[in-house]
Each structure stands twice: as structure tokens, then as C-alpha cells.
Protein backbone atom coordinates (compact mmCIF):
# COMPACT_ATOMS: atom_id res chain seq x y z
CA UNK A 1 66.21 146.44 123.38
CA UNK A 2 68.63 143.56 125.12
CA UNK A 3 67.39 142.58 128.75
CA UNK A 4 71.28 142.61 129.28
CA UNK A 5 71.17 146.49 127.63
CA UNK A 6 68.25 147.87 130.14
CA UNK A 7 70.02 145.92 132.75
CA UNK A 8 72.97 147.90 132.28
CA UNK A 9 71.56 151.21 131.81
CA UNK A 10 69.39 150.55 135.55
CA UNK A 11 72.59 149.48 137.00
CA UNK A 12 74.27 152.74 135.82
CA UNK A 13 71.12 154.79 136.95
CA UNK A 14 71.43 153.63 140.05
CA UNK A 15 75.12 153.92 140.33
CA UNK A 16 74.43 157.65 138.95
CA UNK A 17 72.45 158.49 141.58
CA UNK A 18 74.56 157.64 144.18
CA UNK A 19 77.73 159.03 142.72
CA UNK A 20 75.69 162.25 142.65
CA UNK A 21 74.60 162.36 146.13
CA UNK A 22 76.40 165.08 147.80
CA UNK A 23 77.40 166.52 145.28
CA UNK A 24 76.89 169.81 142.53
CA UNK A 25 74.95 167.44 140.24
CA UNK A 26 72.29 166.56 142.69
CA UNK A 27 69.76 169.20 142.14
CA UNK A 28 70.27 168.69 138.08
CA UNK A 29 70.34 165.10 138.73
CA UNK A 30 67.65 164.64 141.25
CA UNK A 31 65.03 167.05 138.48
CA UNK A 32 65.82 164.58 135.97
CA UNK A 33 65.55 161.21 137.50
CA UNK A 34 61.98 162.77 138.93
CA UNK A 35 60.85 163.68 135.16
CA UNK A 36 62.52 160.56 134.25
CA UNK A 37 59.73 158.14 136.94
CA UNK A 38 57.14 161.00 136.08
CA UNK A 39 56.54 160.61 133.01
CA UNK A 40 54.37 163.88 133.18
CA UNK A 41 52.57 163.14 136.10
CA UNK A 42 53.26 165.98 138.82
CA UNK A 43 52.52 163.80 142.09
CA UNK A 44 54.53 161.05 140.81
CA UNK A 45 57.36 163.19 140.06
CA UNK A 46 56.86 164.51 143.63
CA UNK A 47 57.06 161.15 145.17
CA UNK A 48 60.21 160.35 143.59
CA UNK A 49 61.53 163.60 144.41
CA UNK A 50 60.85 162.75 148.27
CA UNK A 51 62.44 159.38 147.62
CA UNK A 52 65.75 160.93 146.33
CA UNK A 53 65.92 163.23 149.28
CA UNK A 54 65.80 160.32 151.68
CA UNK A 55 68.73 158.60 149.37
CA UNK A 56 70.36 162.04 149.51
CA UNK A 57 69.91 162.19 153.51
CA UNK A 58 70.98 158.60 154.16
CA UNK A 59 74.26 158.95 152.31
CA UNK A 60 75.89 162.06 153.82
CA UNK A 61 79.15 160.85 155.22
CA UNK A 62 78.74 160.35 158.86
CA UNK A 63 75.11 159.68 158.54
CA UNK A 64 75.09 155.51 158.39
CA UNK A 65 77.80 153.18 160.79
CA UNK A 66 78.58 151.56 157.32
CA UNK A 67 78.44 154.57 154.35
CA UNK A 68 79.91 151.77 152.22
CA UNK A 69 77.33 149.51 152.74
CA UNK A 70 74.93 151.84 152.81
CA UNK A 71 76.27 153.51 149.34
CA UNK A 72 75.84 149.74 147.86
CA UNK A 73 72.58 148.77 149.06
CA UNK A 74 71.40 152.23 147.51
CA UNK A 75 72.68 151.54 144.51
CA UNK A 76 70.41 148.40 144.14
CA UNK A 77 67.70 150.10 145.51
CA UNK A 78 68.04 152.75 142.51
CA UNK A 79 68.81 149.83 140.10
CA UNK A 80 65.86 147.73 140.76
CA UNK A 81 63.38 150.87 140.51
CA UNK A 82 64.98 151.86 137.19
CA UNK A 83 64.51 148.36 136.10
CA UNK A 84 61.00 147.79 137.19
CA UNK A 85 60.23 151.05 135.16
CA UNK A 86 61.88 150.47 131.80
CA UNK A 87 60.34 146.64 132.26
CA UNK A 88 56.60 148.40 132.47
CA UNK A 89 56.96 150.74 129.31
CA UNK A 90 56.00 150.05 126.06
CA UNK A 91 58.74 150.03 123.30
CA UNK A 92 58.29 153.22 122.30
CA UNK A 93 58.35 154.33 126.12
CA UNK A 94 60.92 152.28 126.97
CA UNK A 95 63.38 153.40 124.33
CA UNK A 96 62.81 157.35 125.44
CA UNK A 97 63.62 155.82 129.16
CA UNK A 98 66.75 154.47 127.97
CA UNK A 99 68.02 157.57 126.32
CA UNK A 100 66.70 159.73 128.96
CA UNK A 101 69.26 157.37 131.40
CA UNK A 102 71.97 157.95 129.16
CA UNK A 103 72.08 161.54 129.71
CA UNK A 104 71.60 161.26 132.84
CA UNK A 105 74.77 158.83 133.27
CA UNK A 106 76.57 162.01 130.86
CA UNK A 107 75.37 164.51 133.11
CA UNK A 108 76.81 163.21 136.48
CA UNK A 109 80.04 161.92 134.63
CA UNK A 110 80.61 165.61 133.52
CA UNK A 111 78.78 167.32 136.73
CA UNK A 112 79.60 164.93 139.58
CA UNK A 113 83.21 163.61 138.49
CA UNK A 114 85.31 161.20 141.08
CA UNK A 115 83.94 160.24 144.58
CA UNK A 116 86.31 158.88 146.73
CA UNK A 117 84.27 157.77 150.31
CA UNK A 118 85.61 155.64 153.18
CA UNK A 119 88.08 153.74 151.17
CA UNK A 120 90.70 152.69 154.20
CA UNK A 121 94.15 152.52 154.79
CA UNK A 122 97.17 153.32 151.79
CA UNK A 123 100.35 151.28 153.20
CA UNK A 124 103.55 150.46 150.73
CA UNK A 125 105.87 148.91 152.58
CA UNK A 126 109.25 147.98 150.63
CA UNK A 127 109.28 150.54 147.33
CA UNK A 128 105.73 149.73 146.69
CA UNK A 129 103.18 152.12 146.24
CA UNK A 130 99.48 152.81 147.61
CA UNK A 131 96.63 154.82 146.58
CA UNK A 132 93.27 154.97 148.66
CA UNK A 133 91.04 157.29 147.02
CA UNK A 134 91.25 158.64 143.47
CA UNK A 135 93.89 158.87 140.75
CA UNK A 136 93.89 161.02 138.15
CA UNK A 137 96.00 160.54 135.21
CA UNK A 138 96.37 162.93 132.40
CA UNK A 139 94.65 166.72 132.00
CA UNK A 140 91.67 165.93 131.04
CA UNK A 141 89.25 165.12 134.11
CA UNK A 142 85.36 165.61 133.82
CA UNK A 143 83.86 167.59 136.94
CA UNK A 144 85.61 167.77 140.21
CA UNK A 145 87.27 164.86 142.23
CA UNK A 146 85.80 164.80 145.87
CA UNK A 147 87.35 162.45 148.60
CA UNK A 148 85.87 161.94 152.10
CA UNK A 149 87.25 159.29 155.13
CA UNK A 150 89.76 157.82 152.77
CA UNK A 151 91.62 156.93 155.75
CA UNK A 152 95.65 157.25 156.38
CA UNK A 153 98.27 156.39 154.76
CA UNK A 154 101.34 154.40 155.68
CA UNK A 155 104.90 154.30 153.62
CA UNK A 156 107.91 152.64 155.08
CA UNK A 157 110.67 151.61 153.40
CA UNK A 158 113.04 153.08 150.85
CA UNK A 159 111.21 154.43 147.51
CA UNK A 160 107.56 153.39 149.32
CA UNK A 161 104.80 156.05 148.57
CA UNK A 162 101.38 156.31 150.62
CA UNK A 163 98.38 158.82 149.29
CA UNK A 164 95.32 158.81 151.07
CA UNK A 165 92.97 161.51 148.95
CA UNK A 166 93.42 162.50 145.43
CA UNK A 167 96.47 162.72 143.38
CA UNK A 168 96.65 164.91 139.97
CA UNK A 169 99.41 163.43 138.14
């Protein structure tokens, strides 16, 4: 497999997990990423159970002065475990990894859905419009859409429009 391939399938894993945190596909998501590091082994699945509960605990909104920061720096703490793994199994092993992080990826996309946290301020000034936190677009929207501090929102102006949340359209 392409170093650029399992690059992007560790940077996905470890968006995945974040995106999860908080959310309904935790517990699904937290069981497979354990199984995923575990490879079998009950203790090591415990450890990395333990380790997703600190992620878990570290990104509930209020719980870091900077969530954003803190969302991104787990991210690359996810990433860089789910690359050191795939880089220490076999080809054989390594291949099952991968496709075990593409589910994964499927099953927060369809579980998890949009995740809207600490985005700022919407302002349109002039017939402009602003959006801070999540647009949807169309009926067909995998999982729920979840927004949290997205800040206010600010319209002046004739025709301006400010959202601060999500918007269904």
C-alpha cells in the first residue's frame, strides 16, 4: 500500500475519533478503534480503551481554554498512533488495518454526522451572507448535525443574513 494511502487513512482515523467524541458513535467507535490497536490482545485493547476515555474527557466542550486547539492537537495525537501501527504490521496485517479504518471512517460518517464546535462570529454586513457552524444542503444527511459555542451572529444591512448553528436548507 502507498505511504501517501496509510497516511491518509491515519489522518482520517484520527480525525474520526475526534469527530466522534461526544457523540452517539463513541461507544461503537471507541470498541472498534480498541479491537482495531488490539489486535486480540485483551490488555492492549484495555489500554487503548483508557486512552480514548482521556481523548473523550479532554474534548467535552468547556473542558480545555482552547477546545479548538485542543480538538487539533488530538487529532495528531490519533493520527500519529494510527500511523505508527499500520507502519509496524506486516502486509498482510497492515492491509486488514487499513480496511478495518475504513469502516471505522463509514461508521462515524453515518453514526456521528456534522460537528460544529467553537466556530466564532457569523457577520454579513451589506447583502452578504454568513454561516458559522454547519450547512446542510439537500435531504440526504448521514447521522445528526450537532453544534456547540458557534458563537453569534451579526446581519446589518439590507438582504444581509447571519446563522450561527445549523441550517437545513
Amino acid at each position: 500500500m502507498l505511504v501517501e494511502a496509510l497516511e491518509a487513512l491515519a489522518l482520517a482515523g484520527g480525525g474520526a475519533v475526534v469527530k466522534a467524541a461526544g457523540t452517539d458513535a463513541w461507544n461503537g467507535l471507541r470498541r472498534r478503534v480498541a479491537e482495531i490497536f488490539g489486535r486480540g490482545d485483551a490488555a492492549r485493547e484495555q489500554a487503548e480503551l483508557e486512552r480514548l476515555d482521556h481523548t473523550a474527557r479532554i474534548l467535552v466542550p468547556g473542558a480545555s481554554a482552547d477546545i479548538t486547539a485542543e480538538r487539533l492537537r488530538q487529532e495528531g495525537v490519533w493520527q500519529g498512533r494510527f500511523e505508527t501501527l499500520l507502519e509496524s504490521l506486516d502486509s498482510a496485517e497492515r492491509e486488514h488495518a487499513a480496511q478495518q479504518l475504513r469502516e471505522l471512517q463509514s461508521f462515524v460518517a453515518a453514526s456521528a454526522g456534522d460537528t460544529a464546535i467553537a466556530t466564532g462570529k457569523a457577520v454579513a454586513r451589506n447583502g452578504s451572507r454568513a454561516l458559522t457552524g454547519i450547512q446542510r444542503t439537500g435531504g440526504d444527511h448521514p447521522g445528526p448535525a450537532r453544534a456547540v459555542n458557534t458563537g453569534d451572529a451579526e446581519a446589518t444591512g439590507a438582504g444581509s443574513s447571519a446563522i450561527s448553528g445549523i441550517v437545513n436548507e
